[in-house]
PDB file of N, CA and C in Angstrom:
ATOM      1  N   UNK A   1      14.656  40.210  -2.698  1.00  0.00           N
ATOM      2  CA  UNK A   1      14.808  39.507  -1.427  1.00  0.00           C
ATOM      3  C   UNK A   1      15.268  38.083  -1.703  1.00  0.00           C
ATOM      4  N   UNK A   2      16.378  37.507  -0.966  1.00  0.00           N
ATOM      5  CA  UNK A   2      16.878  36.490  -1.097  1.00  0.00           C
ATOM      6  C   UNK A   2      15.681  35.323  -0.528  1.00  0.00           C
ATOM      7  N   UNK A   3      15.721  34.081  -1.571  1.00  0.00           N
ATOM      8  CA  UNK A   3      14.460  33.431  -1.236  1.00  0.00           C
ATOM      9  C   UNK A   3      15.084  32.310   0.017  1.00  0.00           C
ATOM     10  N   UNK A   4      16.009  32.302   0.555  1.00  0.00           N
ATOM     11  CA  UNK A   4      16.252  31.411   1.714  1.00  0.00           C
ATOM     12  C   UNK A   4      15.616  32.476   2.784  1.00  0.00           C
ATOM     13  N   UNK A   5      16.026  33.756   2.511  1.00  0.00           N
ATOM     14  CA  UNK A   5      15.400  34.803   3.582  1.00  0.00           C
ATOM     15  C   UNK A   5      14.082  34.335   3.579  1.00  0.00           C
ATOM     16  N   UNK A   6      13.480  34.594   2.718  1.00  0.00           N
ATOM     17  CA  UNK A   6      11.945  34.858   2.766  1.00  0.00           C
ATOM     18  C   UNK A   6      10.966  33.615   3.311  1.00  0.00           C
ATOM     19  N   UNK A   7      11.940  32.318   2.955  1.00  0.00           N
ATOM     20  CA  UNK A   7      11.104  30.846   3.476  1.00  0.00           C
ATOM     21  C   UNK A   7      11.788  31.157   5.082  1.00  0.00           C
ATOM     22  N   UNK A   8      12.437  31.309   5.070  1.00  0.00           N
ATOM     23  CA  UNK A   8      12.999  31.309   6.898  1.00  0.00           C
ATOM     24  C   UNK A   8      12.023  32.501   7.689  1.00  0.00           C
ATOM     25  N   UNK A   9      11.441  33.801   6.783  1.00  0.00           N
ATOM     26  CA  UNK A   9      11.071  34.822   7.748  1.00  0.00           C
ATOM     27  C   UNK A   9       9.309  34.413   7.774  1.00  0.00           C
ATOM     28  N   UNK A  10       8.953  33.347   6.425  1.00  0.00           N
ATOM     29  CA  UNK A  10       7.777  32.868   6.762  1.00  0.00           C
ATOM     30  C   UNK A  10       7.788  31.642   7.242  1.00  0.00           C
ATOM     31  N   UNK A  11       8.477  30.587   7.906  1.00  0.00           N
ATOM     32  CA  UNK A  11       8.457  29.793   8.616  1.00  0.00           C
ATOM     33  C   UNK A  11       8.757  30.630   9.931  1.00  0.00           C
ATOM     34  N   UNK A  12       9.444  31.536  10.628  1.00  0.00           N
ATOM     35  CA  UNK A  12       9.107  32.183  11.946  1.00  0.00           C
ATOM     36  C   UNK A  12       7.492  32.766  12.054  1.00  0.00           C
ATOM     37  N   UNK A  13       7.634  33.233  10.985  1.00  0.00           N
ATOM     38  CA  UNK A  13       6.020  33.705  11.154  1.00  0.00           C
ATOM     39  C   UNK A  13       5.005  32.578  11.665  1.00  0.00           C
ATOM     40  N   UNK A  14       5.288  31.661  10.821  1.00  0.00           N
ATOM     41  CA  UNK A  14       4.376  30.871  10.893  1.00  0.00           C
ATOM     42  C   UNK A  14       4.416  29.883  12.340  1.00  0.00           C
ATOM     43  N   UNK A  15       5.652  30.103  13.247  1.00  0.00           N
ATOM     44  CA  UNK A  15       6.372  29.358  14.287  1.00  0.00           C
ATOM     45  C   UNK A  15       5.281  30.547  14.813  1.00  0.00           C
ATOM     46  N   UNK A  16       5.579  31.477  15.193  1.00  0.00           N
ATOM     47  CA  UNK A  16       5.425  33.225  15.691  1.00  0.00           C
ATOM     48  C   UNK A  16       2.945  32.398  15.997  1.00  0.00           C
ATOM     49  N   UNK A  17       3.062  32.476  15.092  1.00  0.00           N
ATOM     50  CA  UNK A  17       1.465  32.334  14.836  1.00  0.00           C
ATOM     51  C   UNK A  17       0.272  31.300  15.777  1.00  0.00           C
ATOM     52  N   UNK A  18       1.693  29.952  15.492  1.00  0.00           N
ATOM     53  CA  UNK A  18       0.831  28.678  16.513  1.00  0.00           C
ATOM     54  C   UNK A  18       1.246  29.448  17.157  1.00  0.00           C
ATOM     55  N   UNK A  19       2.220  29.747  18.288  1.00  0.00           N
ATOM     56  CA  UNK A  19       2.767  29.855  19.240  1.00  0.00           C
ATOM     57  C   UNK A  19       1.776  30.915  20.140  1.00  0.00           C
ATOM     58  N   UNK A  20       1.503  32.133  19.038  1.00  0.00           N
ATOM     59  CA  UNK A  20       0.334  32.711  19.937  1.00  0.00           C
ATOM     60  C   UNK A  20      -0.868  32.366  19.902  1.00  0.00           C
ATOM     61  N   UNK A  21      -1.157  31.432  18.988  1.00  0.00           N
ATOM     62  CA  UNK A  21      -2.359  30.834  18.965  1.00  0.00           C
ATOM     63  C   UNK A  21      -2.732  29.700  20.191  1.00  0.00           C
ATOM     64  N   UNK A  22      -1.487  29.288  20.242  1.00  0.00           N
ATOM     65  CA  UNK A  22      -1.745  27.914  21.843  1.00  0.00           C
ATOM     66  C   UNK A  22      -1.510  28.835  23.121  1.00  0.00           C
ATOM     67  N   UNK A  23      -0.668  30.258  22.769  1.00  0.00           N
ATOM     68  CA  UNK A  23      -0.893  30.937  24.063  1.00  0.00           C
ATOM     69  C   UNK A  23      -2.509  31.234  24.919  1.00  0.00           C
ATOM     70  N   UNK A  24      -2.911  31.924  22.950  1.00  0.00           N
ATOM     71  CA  UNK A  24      -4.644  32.486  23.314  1.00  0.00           C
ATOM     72  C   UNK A  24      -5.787  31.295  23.500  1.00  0.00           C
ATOM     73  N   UNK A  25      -5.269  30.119  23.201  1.00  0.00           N
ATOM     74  CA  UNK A  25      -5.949  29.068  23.480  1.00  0.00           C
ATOM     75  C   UNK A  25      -5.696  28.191  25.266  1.00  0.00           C
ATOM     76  N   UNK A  26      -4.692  28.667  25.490  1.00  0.00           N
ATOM     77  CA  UNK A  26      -4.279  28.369  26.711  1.00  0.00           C
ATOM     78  C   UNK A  26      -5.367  29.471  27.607  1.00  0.00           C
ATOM     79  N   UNK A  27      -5.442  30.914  27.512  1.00  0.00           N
ATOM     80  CA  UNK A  27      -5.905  31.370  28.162  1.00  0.00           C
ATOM     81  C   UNK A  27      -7.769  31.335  28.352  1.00  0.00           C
ATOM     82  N   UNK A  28      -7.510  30.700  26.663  1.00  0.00           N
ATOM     83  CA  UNK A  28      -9.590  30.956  26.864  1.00  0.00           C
ATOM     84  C   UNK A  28      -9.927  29.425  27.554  1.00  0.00           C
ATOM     85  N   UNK A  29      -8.998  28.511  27.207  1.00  0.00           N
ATOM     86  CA  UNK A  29      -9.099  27.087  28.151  1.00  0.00           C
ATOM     87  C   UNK A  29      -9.467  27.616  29.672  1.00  0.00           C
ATOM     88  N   UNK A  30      -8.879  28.327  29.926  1.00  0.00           N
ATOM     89  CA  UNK A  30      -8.654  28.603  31.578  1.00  0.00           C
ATOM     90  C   UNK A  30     -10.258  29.228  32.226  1.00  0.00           C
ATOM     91  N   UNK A  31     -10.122  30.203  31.405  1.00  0.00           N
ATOM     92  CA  UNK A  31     -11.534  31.193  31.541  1.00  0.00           C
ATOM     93  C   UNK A  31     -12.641  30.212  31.932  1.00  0.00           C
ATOM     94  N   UNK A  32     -12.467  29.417  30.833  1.00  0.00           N
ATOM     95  CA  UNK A  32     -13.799  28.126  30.933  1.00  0.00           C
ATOM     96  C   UNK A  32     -13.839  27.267  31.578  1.00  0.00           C
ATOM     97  N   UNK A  33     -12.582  27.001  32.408  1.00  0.00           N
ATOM     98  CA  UNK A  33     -12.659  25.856  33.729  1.00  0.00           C
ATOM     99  C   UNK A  33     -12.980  26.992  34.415  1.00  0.00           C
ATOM    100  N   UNK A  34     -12.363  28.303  34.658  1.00  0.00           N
ATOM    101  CA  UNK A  34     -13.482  29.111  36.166  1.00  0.00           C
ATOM    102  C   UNK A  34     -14.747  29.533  36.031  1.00  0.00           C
ATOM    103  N   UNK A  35     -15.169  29.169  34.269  1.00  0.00           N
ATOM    104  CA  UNK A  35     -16.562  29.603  34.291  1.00  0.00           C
ATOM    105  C   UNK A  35     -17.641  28.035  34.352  1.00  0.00           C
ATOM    106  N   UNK A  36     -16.749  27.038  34.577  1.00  0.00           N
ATOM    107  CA  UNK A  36     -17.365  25.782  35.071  1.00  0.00           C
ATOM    108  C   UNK A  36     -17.731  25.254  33.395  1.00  0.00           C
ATOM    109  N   UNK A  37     -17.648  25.399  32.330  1.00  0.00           N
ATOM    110  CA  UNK A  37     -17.927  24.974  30.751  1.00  0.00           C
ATOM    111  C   UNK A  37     -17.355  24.314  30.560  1.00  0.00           C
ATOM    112  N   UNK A  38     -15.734  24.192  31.024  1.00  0.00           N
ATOM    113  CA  UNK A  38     -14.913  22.926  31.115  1.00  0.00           C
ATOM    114  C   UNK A  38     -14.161  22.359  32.241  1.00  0.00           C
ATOM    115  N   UNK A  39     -14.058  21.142  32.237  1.00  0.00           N
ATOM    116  CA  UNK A  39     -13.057  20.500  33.644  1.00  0.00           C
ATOM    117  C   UNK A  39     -11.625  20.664  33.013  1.00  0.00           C
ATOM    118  N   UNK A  40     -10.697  20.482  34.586  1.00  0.00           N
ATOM    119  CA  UNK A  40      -9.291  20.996  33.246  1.00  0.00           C
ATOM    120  C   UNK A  40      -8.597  19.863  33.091  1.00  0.00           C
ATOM    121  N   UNK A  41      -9.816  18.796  33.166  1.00  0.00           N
ATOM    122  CA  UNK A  41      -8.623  17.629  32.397  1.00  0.00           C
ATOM    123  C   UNK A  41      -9.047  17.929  30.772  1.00  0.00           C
ATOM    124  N   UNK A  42     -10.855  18.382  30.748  1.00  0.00           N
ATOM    125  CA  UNK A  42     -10.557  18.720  29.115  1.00  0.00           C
ATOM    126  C   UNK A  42      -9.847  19.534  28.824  1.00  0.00           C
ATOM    127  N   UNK A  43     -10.103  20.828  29.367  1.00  0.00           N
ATOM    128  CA  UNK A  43      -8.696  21.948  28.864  1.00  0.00           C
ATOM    129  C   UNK A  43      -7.838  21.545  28.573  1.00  0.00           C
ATOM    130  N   UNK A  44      -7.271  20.473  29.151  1.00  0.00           N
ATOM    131  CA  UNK A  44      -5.647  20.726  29.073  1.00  0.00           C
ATOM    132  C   UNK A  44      -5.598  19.645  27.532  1.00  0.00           C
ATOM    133  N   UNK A  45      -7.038  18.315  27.300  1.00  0.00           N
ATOM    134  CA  UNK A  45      -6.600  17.891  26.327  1.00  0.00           C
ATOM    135  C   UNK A  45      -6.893  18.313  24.681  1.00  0.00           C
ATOM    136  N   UNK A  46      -8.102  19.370  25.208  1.00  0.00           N
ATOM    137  CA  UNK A  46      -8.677  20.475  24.092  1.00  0.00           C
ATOM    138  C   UNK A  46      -7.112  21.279  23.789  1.00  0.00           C
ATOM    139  N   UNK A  47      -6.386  21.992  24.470  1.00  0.00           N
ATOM    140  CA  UNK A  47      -5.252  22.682  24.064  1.00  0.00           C
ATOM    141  C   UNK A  47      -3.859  21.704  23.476  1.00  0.00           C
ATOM    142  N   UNK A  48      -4.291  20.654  23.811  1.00  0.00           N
ATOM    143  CA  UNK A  48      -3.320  19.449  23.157  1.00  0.00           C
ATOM    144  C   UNK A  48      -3.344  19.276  21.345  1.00  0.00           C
ATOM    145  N   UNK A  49      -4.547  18.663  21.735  1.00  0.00           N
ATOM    146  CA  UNK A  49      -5.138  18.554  20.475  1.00  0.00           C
ATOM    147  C   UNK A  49      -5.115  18.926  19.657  1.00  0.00           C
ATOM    148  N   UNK A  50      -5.541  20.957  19.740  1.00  0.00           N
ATOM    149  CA  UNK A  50      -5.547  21.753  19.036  1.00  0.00           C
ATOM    150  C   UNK A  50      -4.132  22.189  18.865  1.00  0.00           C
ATOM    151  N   UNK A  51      -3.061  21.605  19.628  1.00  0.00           N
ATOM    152  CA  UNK A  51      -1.941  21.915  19.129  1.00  0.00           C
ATOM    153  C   UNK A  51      -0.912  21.269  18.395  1.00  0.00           C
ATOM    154  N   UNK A  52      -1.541  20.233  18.710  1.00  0.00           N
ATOM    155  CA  UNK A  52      -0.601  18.494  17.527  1.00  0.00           C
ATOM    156  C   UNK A  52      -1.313  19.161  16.325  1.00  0.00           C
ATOM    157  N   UNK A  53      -2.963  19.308  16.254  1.00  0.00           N
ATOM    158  CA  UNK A  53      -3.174  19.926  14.845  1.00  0.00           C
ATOM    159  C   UNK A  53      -2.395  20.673  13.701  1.00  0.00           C
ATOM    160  N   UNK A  54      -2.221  21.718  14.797  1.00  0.00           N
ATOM    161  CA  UNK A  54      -1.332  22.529  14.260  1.00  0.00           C
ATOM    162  C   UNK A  54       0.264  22.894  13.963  1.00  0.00           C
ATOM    163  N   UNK A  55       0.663  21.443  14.725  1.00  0.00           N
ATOM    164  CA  UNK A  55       2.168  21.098  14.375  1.00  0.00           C
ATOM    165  C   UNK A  55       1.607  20.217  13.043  1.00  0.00           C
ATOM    166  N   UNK A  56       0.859  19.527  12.800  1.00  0.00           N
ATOM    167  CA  UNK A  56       0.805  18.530  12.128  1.00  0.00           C
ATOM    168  C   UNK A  56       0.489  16.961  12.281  1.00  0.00           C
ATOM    169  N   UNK A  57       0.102  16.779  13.741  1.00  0.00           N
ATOM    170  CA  UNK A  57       0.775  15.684  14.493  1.00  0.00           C
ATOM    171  C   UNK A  57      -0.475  14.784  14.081  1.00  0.00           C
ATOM    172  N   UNK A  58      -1.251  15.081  13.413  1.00  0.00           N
ATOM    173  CA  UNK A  58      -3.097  14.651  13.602  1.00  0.00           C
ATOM    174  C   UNK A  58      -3.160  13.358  12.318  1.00  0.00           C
ATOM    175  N   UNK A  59      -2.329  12.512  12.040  1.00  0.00           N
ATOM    176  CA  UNK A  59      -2.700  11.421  11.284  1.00  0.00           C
ATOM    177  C   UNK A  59      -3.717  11.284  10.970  1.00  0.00           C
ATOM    178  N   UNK A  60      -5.138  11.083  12.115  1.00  0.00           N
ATOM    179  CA  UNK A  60      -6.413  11.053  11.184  1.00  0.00           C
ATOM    180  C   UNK A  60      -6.763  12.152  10.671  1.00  0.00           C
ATOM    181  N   UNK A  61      -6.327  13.051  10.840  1.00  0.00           N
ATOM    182  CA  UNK A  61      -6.456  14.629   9.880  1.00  0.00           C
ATOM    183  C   UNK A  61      -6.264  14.558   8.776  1.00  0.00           C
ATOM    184  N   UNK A  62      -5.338  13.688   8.485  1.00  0.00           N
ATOM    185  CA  UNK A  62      -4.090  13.677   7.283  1.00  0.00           C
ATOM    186  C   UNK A  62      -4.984  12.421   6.371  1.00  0.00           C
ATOM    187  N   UNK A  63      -5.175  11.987   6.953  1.00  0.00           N
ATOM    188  CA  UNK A  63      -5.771  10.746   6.127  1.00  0.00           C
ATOM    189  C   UNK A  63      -7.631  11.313   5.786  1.00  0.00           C
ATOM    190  N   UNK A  64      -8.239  11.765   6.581  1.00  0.00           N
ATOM    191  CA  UNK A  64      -9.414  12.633   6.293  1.00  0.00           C
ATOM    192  C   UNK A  64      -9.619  13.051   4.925  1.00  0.00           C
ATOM    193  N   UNK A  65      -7.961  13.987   5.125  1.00  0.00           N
ATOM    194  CA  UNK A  65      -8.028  15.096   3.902  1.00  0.00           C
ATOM    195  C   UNK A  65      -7.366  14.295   2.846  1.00  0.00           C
ATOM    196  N   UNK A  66      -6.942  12.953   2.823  1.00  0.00           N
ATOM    197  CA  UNK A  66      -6.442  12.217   1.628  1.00  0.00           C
ATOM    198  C   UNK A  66      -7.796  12.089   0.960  1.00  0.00           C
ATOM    199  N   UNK A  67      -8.539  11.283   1.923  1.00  0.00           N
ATOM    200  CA  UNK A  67     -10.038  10.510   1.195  1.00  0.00           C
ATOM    201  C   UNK A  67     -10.743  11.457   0.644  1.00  0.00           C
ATOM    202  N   UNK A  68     -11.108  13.138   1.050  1.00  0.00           N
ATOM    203  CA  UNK A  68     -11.594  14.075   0.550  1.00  0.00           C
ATOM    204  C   UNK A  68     -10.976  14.399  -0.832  1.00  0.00           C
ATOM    205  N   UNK A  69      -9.869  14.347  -0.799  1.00  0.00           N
ATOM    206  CA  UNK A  69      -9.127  14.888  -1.861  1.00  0.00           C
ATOM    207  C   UNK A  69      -8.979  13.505  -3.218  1.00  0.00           C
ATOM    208  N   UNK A  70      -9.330  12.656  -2.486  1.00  0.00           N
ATOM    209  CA  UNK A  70      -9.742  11.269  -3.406  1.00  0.00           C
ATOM    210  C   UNK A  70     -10.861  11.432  -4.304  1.00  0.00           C
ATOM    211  N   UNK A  71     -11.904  12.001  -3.142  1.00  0.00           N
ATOM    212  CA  UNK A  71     -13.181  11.684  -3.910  1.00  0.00           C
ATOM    213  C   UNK A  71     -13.193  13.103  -5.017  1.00  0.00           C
ATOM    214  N   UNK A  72     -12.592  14.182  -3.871  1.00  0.00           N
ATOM    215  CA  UNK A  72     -12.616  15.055  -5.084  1.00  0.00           C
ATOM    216  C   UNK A  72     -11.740  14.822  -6.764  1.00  0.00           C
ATOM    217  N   UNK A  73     -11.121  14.004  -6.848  1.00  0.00           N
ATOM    218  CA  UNK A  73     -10.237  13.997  -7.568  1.00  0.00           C
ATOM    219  C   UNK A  73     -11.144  13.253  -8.632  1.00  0.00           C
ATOM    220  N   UNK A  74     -11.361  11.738  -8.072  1.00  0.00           N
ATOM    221  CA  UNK A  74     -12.844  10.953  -8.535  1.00  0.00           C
ATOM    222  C   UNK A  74     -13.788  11.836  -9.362  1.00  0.00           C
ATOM    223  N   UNK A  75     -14.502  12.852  -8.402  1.00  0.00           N
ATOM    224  CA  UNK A  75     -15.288  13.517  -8.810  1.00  0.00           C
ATOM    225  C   UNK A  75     -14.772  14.142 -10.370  1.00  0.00           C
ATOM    226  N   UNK A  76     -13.918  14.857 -10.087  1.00  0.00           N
ATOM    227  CA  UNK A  76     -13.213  15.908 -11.440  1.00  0.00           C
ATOM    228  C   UNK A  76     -13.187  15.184 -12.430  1.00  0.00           C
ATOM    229  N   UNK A  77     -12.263  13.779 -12.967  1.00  0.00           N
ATOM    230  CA  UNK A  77     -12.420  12.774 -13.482  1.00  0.00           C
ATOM    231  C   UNK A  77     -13.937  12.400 -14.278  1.00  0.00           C
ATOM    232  N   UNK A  78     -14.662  12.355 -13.452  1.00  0.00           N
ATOM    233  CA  UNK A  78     -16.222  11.822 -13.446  1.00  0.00           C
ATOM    234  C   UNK A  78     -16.355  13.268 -14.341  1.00  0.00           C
ATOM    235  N   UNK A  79     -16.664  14.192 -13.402  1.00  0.00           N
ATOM    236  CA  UNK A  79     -16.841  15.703 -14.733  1.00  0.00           C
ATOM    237  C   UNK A  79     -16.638  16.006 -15.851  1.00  0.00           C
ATOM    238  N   UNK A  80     -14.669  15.146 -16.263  1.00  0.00           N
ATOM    239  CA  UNK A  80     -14.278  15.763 -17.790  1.00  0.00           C
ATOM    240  C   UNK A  80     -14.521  14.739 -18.220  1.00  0.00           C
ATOM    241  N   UNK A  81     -15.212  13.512 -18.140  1.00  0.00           N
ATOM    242  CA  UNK A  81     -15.530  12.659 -18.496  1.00  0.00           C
ATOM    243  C   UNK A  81     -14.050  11.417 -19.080  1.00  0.00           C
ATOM    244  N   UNK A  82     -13.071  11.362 -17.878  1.00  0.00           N
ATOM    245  CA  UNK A  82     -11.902  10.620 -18.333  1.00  0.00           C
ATOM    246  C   UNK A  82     -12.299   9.171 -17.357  1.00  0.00           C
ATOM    247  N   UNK A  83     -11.838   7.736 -17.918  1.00  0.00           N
ATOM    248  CA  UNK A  83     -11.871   7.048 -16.769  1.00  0.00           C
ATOM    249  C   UNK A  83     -10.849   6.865 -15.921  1.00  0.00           C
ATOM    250  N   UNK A  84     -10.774   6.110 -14.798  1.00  0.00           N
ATOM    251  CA  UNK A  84     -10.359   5.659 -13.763  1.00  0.00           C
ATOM    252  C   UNK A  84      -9.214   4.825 -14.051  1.00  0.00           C
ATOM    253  N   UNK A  85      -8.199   4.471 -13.264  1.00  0.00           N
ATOM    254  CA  UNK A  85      -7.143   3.483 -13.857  1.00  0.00           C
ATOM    255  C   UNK A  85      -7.762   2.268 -13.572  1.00  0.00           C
ATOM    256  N   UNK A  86      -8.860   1.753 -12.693  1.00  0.00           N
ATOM    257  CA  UNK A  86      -9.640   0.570 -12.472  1.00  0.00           C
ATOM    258  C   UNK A  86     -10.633   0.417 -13.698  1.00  0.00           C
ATOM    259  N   UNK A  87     -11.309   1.780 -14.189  1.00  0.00           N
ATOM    260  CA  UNK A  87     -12.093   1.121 -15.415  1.00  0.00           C
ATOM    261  C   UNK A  87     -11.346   1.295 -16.358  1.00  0.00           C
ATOM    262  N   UNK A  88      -9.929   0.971 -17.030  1.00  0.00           N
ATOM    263  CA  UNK A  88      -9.523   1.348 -17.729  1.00  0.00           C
ATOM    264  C   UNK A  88      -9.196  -0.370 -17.644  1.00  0.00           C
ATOM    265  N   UNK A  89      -8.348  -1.157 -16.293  1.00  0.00           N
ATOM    266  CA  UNK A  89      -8.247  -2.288 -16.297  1.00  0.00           C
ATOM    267  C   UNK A  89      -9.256  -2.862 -16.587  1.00  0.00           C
ATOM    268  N   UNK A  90     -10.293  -3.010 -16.093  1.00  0.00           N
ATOM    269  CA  UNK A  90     -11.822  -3.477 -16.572  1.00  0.00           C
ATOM    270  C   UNK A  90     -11.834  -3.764 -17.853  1.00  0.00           C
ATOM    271  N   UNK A  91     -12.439  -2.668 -18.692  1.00  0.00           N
ATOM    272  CA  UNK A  91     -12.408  -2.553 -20.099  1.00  0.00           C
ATOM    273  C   UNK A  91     -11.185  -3.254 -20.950  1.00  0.00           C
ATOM    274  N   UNK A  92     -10.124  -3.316 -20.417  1.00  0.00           N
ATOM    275  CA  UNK A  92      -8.934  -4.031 -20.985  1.00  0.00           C
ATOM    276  C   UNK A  92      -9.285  -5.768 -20.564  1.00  0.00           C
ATOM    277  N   UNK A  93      -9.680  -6.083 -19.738  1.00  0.00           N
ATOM    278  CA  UNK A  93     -10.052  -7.014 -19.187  1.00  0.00           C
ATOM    279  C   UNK A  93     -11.188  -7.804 -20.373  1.00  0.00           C
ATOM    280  N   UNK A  94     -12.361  -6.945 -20.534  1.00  0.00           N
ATOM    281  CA  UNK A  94     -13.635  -7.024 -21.256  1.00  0.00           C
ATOM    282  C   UNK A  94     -12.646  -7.624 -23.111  1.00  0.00           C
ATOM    283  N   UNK A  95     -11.545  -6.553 -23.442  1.00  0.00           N
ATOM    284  CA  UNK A  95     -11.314  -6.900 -24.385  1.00  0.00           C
ATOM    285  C   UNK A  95     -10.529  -8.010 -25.023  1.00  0.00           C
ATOM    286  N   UNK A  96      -9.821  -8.394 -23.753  1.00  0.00           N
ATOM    287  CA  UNK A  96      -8.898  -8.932 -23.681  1.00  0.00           C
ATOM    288  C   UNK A  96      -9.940 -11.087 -23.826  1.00  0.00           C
ATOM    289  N   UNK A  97     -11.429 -10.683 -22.999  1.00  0.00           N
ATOM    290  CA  UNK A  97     -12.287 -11.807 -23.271  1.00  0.00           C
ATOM    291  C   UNK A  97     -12.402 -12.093 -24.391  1.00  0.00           C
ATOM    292  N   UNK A  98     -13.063 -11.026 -25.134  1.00  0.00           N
ATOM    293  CA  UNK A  98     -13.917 -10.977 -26.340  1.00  0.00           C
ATOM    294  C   UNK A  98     -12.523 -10.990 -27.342  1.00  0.00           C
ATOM    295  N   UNK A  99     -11.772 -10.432 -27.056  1.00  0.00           N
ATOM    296  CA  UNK A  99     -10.733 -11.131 -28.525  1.00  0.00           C
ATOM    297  C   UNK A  99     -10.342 -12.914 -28.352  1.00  0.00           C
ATOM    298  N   UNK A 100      -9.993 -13.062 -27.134  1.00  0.00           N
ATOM    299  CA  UNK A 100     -10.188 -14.957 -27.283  1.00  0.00           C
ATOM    300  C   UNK A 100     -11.163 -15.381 -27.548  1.00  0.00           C
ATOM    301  N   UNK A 101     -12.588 -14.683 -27.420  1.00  0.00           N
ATOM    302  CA  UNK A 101     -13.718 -15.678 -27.787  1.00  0.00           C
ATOM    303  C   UNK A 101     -13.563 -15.861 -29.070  1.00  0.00           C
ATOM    304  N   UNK A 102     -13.365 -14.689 -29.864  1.00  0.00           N
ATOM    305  CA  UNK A 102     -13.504 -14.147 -31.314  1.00  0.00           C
ATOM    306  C   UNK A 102     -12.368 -15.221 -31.883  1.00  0.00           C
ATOM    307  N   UNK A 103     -11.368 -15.310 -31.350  1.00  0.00           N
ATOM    308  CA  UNK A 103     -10.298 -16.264 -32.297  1.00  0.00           C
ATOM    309  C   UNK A 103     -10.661 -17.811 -32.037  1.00  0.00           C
ATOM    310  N   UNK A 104     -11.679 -18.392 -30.735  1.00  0.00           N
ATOM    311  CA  UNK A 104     -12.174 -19.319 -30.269  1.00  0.00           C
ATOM    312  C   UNK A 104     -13.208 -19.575 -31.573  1.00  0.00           C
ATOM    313  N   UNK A 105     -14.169 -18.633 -32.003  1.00  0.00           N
ATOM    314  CA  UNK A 105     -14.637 -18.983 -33.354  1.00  0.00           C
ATOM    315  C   UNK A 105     -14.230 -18.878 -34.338  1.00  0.00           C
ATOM    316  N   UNK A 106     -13.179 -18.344 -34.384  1.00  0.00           N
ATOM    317  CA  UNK A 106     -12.565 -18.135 -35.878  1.00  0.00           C
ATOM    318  C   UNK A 106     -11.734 -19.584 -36.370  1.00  0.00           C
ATOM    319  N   UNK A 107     -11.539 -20.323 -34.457  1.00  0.00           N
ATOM    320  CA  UNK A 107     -10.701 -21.571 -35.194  1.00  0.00           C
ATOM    321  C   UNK A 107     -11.778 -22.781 -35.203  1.00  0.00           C
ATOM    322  N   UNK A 108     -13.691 -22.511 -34.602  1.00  0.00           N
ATOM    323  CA  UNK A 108     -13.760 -23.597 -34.927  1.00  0.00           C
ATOM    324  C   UNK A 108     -14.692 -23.046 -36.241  1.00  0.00           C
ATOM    325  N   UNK A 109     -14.377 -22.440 -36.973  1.00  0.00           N
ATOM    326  CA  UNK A 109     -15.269 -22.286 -38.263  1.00  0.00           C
ATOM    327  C   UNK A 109     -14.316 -22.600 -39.098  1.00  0.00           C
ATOM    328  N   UNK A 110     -12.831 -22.523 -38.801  1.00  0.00           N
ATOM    329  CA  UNK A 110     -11.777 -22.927 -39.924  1.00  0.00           C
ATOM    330  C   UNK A 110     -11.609 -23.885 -39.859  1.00  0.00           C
ATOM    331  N   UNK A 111     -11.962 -25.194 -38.159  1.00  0.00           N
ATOM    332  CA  UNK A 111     -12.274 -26.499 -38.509  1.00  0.00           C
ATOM    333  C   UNK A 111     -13.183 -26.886 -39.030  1.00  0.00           C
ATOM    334  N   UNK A 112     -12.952 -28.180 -40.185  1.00  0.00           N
ATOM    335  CA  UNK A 112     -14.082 -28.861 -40.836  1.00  0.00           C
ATOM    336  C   UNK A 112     -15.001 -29.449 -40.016  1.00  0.00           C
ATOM    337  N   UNK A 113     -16.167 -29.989 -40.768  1.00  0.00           N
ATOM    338  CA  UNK A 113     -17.142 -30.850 -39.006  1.00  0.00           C
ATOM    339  C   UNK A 113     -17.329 -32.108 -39.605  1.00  0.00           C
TER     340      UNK A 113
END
């Protein structure tokens, strides 16, 4: 199967999928304003919502799943026991002291007193 086919027949699918998904969400919205559970100004912004989601449209979604995927990343790091590019500056930092101190005594012991 040609792979332009196959990304085009799973991007319809996947067009095919929201599409009945905001249909069946359209209809259970409805049910629940005549069963009094919702007013249909929420309906209409519950079926919004749930449908920018699912285009993508949800920025704080997107940023949610950055910070999750941060900490998880953090985390993994923390597990194999590698550091951080911040404690890596740190520690470069730490060495970067202690070798000037070290040549700070090395020149006043090579001065006479």
């Amino acid at each position: 199967m040609d792979q332009g086919n196959l990304l085009q027949m799973l991007l319809l699918r996947g067009l095919g999928t929201t599409s009945l998904v905001g249909d069946r969400l359209r209809l259970v919205s409805q049910d629940w304003v005549r069963s009094g559970r919702l007013d249909p100004g929420q309906a209409s912004a519950l079926v919004e919502d749930v449908l920018k989601a699912l285009r993508g449209e949800t920025p704080e979604l997107e940023q949610q799943a950055e910070r999750q995927l941060e900490r998880n990343r953090d985390q993994l790091l923390e597990d194999l026991g590698l550091a951080r590019q911040r404690e890596l500056d740190e520690l470069r930092g730490r060495i970067d002291r202690l070798e000037q101190a070290l040549r700070q005594r090395q020149i006043s012991a090579d001065t006479p007193d």
